[in-house]
N, C-alpha and C. Protein backbone atom coordinates (compact mmCIF):
# COMPACT_ATOMS: atom_id res chain seq x y z
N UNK A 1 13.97 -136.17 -40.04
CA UNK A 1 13.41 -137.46 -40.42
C UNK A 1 12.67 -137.28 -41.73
N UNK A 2 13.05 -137.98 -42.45
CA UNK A 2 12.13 -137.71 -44.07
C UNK A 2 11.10 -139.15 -43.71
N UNK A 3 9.69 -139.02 -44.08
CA UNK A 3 8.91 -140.19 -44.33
C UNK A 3 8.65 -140.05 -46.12
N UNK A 4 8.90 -140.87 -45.90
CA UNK A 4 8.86 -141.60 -47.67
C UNK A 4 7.11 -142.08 -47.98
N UNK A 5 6.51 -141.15 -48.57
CA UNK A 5 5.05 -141.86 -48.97
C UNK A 5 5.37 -142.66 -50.31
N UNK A 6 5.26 -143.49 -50.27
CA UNK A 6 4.81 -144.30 -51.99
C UNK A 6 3.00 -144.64 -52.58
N UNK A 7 3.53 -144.70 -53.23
CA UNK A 7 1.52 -145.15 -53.54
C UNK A 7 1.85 -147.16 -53.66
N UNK A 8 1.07 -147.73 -52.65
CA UNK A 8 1.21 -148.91 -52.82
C UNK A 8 0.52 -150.20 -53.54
N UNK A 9 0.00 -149.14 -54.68
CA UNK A 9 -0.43 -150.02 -56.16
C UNK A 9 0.75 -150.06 -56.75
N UNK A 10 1.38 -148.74 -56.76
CA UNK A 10 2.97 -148.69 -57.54
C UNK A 10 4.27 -149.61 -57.37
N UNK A 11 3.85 -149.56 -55.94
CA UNK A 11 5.31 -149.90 -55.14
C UNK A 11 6.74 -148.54 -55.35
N UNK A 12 7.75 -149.34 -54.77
CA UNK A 12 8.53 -148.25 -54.85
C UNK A 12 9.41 -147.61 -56.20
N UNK A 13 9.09 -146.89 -56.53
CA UNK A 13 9.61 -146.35 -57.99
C UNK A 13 11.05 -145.72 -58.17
N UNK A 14 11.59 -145.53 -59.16
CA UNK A 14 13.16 -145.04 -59.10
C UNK A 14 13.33 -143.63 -58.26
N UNK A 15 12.00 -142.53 -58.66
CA UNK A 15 12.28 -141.50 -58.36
C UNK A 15 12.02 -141.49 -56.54
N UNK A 16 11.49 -142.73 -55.91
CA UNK A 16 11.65 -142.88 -54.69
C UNK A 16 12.75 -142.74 -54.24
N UNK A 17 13.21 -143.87 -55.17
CA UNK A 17 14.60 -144.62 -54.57
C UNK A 17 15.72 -143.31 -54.37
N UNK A 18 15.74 -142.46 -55.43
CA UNK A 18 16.43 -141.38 -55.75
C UNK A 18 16.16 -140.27 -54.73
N UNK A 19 15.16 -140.06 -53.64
CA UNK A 19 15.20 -139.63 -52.65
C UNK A 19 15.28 -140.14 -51.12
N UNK A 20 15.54 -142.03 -51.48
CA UNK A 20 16.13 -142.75 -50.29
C UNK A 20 17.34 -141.97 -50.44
N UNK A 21 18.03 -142.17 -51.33
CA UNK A 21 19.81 -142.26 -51.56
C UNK A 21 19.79 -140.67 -51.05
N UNK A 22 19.37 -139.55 -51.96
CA UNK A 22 19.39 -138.16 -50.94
C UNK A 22 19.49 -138.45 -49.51
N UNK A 23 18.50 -138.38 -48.85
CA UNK A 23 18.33 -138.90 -47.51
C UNK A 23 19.31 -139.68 -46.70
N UNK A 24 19.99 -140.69 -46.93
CA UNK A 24 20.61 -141.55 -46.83
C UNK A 24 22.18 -140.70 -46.84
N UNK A 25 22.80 -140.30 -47.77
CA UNK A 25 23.77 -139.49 -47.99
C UNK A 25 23.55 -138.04 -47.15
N UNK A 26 22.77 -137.62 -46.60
CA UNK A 26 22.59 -136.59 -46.02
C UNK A 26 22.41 -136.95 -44.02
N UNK A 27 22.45 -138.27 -44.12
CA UNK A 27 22.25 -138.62 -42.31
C UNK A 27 21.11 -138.72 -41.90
N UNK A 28 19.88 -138.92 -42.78
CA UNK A 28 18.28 -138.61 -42.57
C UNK A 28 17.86 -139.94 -42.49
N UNK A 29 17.30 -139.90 -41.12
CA UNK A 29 16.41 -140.99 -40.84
C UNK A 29 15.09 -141.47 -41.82
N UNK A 30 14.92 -142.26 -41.91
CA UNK A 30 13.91 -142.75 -43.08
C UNK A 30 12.80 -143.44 -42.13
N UNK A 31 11.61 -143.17 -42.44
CA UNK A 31 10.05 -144.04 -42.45
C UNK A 31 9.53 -143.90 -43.78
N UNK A 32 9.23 -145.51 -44.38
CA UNK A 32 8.84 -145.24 -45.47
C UNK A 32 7.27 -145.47 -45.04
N UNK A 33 6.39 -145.34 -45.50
CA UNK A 33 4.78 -145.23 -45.76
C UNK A 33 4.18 -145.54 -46.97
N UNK A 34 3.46 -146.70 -46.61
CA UNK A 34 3.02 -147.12 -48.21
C UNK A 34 1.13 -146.94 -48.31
N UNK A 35 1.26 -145.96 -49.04
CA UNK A 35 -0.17 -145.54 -48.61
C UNK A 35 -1.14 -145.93 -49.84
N UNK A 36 -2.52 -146.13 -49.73
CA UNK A 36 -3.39 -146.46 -50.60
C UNK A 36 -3.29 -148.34 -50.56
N UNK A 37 -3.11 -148.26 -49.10
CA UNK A 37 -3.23 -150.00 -48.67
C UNK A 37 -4.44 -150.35 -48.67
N UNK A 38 -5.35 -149.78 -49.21
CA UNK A 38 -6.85 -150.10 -48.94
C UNK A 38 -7.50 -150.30 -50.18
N UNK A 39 -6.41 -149.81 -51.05
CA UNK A 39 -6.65 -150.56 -52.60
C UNK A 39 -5.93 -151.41 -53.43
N UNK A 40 -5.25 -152.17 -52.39
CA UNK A 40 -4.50 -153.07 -52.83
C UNK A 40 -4.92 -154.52 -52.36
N UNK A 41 -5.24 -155.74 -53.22
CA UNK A 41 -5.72 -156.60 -53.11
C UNK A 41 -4.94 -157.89 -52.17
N UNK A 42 -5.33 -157.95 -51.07
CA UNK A 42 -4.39 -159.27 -50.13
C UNK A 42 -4.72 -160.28 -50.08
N UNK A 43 -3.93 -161.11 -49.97
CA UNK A 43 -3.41 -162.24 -48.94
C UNK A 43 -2.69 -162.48 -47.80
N UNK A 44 -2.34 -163.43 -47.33
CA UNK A 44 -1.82 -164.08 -46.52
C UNK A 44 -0.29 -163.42 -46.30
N UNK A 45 -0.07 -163.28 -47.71
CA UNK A 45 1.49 -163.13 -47.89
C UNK A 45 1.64 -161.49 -48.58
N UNK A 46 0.47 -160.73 -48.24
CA UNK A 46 0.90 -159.31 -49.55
C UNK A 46 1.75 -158.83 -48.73
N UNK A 47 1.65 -158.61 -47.58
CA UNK A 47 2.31 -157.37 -46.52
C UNK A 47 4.23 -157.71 -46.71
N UNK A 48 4.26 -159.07 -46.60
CA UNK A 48 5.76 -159.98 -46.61
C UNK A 48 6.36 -159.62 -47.94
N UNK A 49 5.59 -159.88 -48.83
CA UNK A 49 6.11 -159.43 -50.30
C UNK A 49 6.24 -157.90 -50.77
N UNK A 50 5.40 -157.47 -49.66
CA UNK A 50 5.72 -155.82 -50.42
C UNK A 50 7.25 -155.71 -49.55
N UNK A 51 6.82 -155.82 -48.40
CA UNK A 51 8.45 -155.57 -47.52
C UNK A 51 9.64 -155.94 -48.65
N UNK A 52 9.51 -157.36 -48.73
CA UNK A 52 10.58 -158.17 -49.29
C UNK A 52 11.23 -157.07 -50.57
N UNK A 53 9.91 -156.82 -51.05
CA UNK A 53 10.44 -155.85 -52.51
C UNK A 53 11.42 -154.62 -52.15
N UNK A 54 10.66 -154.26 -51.63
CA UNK A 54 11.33 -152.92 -51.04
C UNK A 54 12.77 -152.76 -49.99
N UNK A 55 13.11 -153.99 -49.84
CA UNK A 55 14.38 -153.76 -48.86
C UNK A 55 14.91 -154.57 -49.91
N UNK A 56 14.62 -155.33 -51.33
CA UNK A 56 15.73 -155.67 -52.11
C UNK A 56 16.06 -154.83 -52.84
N UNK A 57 14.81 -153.71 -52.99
CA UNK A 57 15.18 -152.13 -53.97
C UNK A 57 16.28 -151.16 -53.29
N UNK A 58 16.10 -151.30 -51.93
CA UNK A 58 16.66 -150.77 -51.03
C UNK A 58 17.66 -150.85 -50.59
N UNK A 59 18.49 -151.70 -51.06
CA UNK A 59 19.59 -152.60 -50.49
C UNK A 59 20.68 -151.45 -50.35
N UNK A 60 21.90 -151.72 -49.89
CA UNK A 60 22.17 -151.78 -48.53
C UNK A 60 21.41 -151.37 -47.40
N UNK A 61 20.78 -150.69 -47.31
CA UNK A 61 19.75 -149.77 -46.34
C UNK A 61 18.81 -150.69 -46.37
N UNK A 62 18.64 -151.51 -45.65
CA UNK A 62 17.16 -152.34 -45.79
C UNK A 62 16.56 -152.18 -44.44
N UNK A 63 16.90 -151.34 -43.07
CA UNK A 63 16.44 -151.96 -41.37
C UNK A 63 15.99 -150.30 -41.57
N UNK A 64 14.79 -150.56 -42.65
CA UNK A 64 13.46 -149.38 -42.38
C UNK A 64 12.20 -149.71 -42.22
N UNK A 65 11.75 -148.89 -41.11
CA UNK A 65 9.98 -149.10 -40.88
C UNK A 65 9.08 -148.76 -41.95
N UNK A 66 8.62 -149.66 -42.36
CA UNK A 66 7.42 -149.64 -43.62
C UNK A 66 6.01 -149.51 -42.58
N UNK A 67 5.67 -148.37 -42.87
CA UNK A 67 3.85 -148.24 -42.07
C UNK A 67 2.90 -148.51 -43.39
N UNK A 68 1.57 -149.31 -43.36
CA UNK A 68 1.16 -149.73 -44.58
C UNK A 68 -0.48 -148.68 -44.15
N UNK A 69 -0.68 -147.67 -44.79
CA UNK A 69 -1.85 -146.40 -44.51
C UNK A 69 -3.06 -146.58 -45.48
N UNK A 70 -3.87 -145.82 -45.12
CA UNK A 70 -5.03 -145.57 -45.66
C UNK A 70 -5.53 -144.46 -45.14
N UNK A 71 -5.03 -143.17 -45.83
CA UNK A 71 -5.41 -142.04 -45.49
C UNK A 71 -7.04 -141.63 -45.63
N UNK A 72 -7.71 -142.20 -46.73
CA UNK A 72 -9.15 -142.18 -46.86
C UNK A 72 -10.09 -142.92 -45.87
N UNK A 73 -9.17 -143.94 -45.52
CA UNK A 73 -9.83 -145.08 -44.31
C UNK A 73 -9.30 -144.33 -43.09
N UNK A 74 -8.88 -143.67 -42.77
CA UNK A 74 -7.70 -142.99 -41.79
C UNK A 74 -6.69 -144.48 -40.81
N UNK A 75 -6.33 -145.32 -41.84
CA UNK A 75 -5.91 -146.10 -41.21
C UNK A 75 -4.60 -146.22 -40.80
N UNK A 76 -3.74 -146.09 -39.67
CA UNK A 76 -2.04 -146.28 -39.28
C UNK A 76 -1.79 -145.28 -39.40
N UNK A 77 -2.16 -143.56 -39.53
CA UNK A 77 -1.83 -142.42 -39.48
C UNK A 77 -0.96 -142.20 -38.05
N UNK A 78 -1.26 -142.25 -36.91
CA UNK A 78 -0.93 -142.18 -36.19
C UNK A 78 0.61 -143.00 -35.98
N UNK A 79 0.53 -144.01 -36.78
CA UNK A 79 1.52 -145.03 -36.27
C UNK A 79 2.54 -144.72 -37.06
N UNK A 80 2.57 -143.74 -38.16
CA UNK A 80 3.89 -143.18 -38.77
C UNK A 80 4.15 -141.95 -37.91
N UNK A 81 3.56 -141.23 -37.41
CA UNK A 81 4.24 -140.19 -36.49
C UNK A 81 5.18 -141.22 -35.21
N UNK A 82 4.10 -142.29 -34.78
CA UNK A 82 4.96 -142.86 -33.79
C UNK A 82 6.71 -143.62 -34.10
N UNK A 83 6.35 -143.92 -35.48
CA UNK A 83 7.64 -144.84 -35.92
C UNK A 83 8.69 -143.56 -36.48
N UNK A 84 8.29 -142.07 -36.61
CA UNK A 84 9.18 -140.92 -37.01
C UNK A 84 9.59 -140.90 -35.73
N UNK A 85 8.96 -140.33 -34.76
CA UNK A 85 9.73 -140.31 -33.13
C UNK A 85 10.64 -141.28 -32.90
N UNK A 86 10.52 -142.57 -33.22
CA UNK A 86 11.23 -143.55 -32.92
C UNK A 86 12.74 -143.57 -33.97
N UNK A 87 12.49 -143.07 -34.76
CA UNK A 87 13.49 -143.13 -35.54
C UNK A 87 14.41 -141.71 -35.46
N UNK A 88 13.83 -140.70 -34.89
CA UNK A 88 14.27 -139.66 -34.40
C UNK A 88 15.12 -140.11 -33.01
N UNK A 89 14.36 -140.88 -32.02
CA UNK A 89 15.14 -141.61 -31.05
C UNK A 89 16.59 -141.89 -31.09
N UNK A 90 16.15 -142.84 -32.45
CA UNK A 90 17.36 -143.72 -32.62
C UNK A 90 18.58 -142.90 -33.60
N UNK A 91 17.93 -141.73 -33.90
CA UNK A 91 19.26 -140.90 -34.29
C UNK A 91 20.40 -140.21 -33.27
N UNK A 92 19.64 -139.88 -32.39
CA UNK A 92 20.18 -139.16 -31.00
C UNK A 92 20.51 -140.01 -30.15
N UNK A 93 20.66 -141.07 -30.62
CA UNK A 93 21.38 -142.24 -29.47
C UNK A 93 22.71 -142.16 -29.32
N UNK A 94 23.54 -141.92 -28.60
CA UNK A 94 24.69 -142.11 -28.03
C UNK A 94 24.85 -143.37 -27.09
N UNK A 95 26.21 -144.22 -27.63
CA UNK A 95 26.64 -145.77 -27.44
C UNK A 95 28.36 -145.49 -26.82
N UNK A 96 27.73 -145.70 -25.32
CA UNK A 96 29.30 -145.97 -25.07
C UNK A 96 30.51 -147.01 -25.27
N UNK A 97 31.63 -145.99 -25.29
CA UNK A 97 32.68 -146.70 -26.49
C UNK A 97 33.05 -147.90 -25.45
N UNK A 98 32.54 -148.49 -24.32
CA UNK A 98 33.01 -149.61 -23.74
C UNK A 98 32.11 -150.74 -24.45
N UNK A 99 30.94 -150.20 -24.40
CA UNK A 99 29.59 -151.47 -25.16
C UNK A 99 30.19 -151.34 -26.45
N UNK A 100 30.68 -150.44 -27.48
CA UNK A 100 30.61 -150.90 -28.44
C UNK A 100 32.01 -151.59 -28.88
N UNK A 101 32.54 -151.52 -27.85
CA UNK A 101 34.27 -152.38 -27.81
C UNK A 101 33.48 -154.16 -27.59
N UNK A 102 32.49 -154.36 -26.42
CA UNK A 102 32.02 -155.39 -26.07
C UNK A 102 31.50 -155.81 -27.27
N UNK A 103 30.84 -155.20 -28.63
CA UNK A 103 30.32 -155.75 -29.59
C UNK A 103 31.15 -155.91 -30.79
N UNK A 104 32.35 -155.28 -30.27
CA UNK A 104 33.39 -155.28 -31.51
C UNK A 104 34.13 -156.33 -31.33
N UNK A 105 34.12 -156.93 -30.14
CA UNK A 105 35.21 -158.32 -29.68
C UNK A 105 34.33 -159.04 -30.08
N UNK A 106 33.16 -159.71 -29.61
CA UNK A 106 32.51 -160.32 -30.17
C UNK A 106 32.14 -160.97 -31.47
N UNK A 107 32.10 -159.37 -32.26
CA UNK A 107 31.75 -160.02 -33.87
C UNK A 107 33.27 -160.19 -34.21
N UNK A 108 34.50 -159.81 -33.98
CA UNK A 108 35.17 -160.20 -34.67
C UNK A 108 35.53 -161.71 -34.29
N UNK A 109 35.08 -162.05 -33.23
CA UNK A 109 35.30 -163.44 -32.40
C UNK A 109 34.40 -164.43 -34.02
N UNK A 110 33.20 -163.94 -33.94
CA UNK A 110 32.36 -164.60 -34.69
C UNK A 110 32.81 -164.81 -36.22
N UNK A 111 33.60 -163.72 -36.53
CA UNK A 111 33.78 -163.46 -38.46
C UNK A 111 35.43 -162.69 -38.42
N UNK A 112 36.70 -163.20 -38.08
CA UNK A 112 37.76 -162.87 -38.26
C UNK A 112 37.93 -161.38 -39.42
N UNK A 113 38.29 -160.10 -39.33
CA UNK A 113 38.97 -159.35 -40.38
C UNK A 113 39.42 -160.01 -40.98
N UNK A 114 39.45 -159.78 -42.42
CA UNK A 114 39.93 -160.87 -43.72
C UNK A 114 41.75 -159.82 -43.53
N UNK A 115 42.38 -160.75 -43.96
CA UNK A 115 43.94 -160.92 -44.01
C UNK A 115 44.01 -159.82 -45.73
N UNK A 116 45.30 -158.82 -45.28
CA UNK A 116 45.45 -158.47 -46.11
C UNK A 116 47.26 -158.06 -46.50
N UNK A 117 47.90 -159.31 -47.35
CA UNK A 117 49.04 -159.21 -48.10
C UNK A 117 49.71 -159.91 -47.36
N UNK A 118 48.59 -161.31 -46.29
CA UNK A 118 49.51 -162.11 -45.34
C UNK A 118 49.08 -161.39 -43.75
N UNK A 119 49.25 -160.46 -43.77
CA UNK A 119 49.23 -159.60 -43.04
C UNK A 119 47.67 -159.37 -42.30
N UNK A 120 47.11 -159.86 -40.63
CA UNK A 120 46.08 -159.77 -40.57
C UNK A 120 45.75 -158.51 -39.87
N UNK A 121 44.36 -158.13 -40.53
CA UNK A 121 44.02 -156.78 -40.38
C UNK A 121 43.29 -156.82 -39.03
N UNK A 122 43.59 -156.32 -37.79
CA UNK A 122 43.79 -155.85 -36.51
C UNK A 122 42.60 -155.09 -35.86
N UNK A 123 41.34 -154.94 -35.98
CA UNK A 123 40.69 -153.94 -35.31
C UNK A 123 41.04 -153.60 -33.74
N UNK A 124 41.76 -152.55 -33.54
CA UNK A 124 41.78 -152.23 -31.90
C UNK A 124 40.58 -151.59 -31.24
N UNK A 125 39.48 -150.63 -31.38
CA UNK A 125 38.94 -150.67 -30.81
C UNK A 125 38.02 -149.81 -31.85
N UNK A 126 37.15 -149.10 -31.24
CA UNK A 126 35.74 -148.60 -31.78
C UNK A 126 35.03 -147.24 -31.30
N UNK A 127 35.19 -146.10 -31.42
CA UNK A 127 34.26 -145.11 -31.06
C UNK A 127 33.43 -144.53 -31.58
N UNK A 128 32.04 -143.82 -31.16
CA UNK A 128 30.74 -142.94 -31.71
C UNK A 128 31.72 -141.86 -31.72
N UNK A 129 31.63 -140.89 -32.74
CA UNK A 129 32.11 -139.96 -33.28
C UNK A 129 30.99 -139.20 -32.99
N UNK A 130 31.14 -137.34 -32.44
CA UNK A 130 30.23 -136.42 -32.50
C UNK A 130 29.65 -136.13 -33.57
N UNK A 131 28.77 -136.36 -33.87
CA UNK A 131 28.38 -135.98 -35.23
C UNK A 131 26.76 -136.31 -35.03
N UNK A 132 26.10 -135.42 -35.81
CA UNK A 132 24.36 -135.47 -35.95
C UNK A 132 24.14 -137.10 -36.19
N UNK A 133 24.29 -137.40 -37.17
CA UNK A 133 23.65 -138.86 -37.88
C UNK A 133 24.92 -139.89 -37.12
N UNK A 134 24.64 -141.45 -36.76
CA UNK A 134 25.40 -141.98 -36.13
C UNK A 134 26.57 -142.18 -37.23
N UNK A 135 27.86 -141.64 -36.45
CA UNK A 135 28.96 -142.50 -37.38
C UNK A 135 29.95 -143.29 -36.40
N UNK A 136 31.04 -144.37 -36.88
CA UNK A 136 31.80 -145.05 -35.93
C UNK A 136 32.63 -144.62 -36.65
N UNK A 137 33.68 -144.67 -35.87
CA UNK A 137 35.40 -145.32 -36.27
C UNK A 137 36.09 -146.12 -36.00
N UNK A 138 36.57 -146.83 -36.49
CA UNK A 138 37.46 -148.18 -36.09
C UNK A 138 38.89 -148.34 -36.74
N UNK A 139 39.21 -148.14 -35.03
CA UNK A 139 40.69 -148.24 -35.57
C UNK A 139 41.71 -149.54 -35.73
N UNK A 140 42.18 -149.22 -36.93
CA UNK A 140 42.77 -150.77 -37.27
C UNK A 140 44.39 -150.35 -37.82
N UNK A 141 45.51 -151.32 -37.64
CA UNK A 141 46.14 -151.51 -38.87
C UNK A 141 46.49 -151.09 -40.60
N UNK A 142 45.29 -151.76 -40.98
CA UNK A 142 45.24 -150.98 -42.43
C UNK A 142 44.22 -150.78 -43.14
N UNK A 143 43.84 -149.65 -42.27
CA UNK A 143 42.26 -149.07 -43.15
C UNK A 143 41.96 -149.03 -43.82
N UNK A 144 42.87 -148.89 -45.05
CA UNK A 144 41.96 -148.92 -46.49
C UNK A 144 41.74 -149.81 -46.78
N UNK A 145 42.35 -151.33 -46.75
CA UNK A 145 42.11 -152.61 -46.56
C UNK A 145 40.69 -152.98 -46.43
N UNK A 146 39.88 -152.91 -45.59
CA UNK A 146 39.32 -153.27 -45.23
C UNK A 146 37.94 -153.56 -46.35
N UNK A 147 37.87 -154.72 -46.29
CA UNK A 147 36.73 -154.96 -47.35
C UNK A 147 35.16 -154.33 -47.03
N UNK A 148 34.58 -154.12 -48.49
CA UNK A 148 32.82 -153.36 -48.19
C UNK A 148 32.14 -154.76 -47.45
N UNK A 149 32.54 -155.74 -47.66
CA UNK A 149 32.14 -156.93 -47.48
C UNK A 149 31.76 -156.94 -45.63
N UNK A 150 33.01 -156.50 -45.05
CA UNK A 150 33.55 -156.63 -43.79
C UNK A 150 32.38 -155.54 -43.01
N UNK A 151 32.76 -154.58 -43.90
CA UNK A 151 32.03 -153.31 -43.20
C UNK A 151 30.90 -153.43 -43.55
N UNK A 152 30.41 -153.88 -43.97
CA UNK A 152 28.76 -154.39 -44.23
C UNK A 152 28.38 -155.31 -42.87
N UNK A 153 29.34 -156.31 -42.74
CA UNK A 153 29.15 -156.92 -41.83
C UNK A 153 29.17 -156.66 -40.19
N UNK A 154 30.03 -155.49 -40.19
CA UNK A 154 30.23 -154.78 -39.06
C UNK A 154 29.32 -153.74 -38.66
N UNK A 155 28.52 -153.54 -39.77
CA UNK A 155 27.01 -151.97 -39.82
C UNK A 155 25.85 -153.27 -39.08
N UNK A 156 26.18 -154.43 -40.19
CA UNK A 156 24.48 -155.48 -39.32
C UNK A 156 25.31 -155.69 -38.19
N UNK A 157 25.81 -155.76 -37.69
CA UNK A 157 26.10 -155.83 -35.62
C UNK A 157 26.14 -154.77 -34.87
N UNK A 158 26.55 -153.86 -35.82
CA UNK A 158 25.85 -152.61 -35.23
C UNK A 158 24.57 -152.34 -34.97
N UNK A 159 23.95 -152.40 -36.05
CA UNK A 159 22.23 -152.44 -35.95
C UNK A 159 21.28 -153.30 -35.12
N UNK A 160 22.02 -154.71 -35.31
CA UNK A 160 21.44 -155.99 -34.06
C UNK A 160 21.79 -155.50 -32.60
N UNK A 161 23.32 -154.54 -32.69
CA UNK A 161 23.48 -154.91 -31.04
C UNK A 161 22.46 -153.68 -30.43
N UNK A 162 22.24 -152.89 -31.00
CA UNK A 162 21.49 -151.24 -30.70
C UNK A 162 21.07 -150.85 -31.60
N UNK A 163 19.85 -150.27 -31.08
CA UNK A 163 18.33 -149.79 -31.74
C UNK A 163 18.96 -148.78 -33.02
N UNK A 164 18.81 -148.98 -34.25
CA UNK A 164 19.33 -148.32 -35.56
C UNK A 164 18.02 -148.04 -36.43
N UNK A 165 17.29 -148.47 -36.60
CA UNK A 165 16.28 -149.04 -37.37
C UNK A 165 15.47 -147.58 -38.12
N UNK A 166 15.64 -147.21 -38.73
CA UNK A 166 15.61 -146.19 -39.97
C UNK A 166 16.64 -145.11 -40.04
N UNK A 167 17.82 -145.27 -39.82
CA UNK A 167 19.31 -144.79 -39.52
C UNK A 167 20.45 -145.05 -40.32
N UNK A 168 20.76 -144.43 -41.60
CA UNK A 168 21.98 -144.73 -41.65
C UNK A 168 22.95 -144.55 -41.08
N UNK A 169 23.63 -145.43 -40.55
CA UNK A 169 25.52 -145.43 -40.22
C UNK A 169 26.20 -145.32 -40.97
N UNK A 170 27.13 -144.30 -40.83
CA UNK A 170 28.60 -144.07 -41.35
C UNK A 170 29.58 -144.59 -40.31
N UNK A 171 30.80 -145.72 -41.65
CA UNK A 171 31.61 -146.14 -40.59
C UNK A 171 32.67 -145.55 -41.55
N UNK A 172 33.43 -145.54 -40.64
CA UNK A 172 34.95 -144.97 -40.92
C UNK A 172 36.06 -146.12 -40.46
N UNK A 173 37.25 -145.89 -41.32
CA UNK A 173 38.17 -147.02 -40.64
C UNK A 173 39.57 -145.91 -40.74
N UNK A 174 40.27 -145.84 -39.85
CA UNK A 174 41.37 -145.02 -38.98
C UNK A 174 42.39 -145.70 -38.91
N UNK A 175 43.75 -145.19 -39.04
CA UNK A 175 45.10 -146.00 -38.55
C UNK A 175 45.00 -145.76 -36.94
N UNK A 176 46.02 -146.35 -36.78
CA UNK A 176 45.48 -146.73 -35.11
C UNK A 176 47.24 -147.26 -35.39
């Protein structure tokens, strides 16, 4: 699990970002931590706007726990060890391939595979692959086909249907 400290006068900076994407490419669970919250001036709305910033810097990867600290105040210390366990949790989760067939009928019920050359692209079914960091496979018709669009859309139902939340997924698409 990598926790990400930022200083949160700064917000999140490139050379952050440049060790999300490490992380991220490597299967590493993320908690980011935005520390020096005790010198940053609020409102109503600071906590919403720092989030907001940071999962648009963040993008694709945006379903990460932001803990907001004050190491001098000793404030939420505790609550980033708790949200690392949790995200450690949610790496070691194993999803049986019947539930995730139940969530694969579903979303495609909801958002059809886009058609490719006339020809509509088929998902048959769905398995967790052994592997450290969660990955799927889905086997279809014509895998390379398959739009980032689609598979973007198929990672957020992944993440809604089961606990993901500082986890990247790797999906894979398979002839079948």
């Amino acid at each position: 699990i990598v926790i990400l400290m930022i200083d949160a006068k700064m917000g999140i900076e490139a050379q952050d970002l440049k060790i999300l994407s490490m992380a991220e490419k490597k299967g590493k669970g993320v908690v980011i931590v935005a520390n020096k919250w005790d010198l940053v001036e609020k409102n109503d709305k600071t906590i919403n706007e720092f989030e907001k910033n940071i999962k648009e810097r963040t993008a694709p990867f945006t379903d990460l726990p932001i803990i907001f600290t004050s190491v001098i105040n000793k404030q939420r210390i505790f609550k980033v060890i708790e949200a690392a366990l949790e995200v450690f949790e949610n790496r070691q989760r194993k999803i049986p391939t019947s539930q995730l067939n139940d969530m694969l009928e579903k979303a495609t019920q909801e958002l059809h595979p886009p058609s490719y050359r006339g020809h509509i692209i088929q998902i048959k079914y769905v398995t967790q692959l052994p592997t450290r960091a969660p990955a799927f496979a889905f086997f279809c018709n014509y895998p390379e086909e398959v739009q980032t669009s689609y598979r973007n859309y198929l990672e957020k139902k992944l993440r809604q249907s089961f606990n993901f939340k500082g986890i990247p997924i790797h999906i894979y698409f398979r002839k079948k």
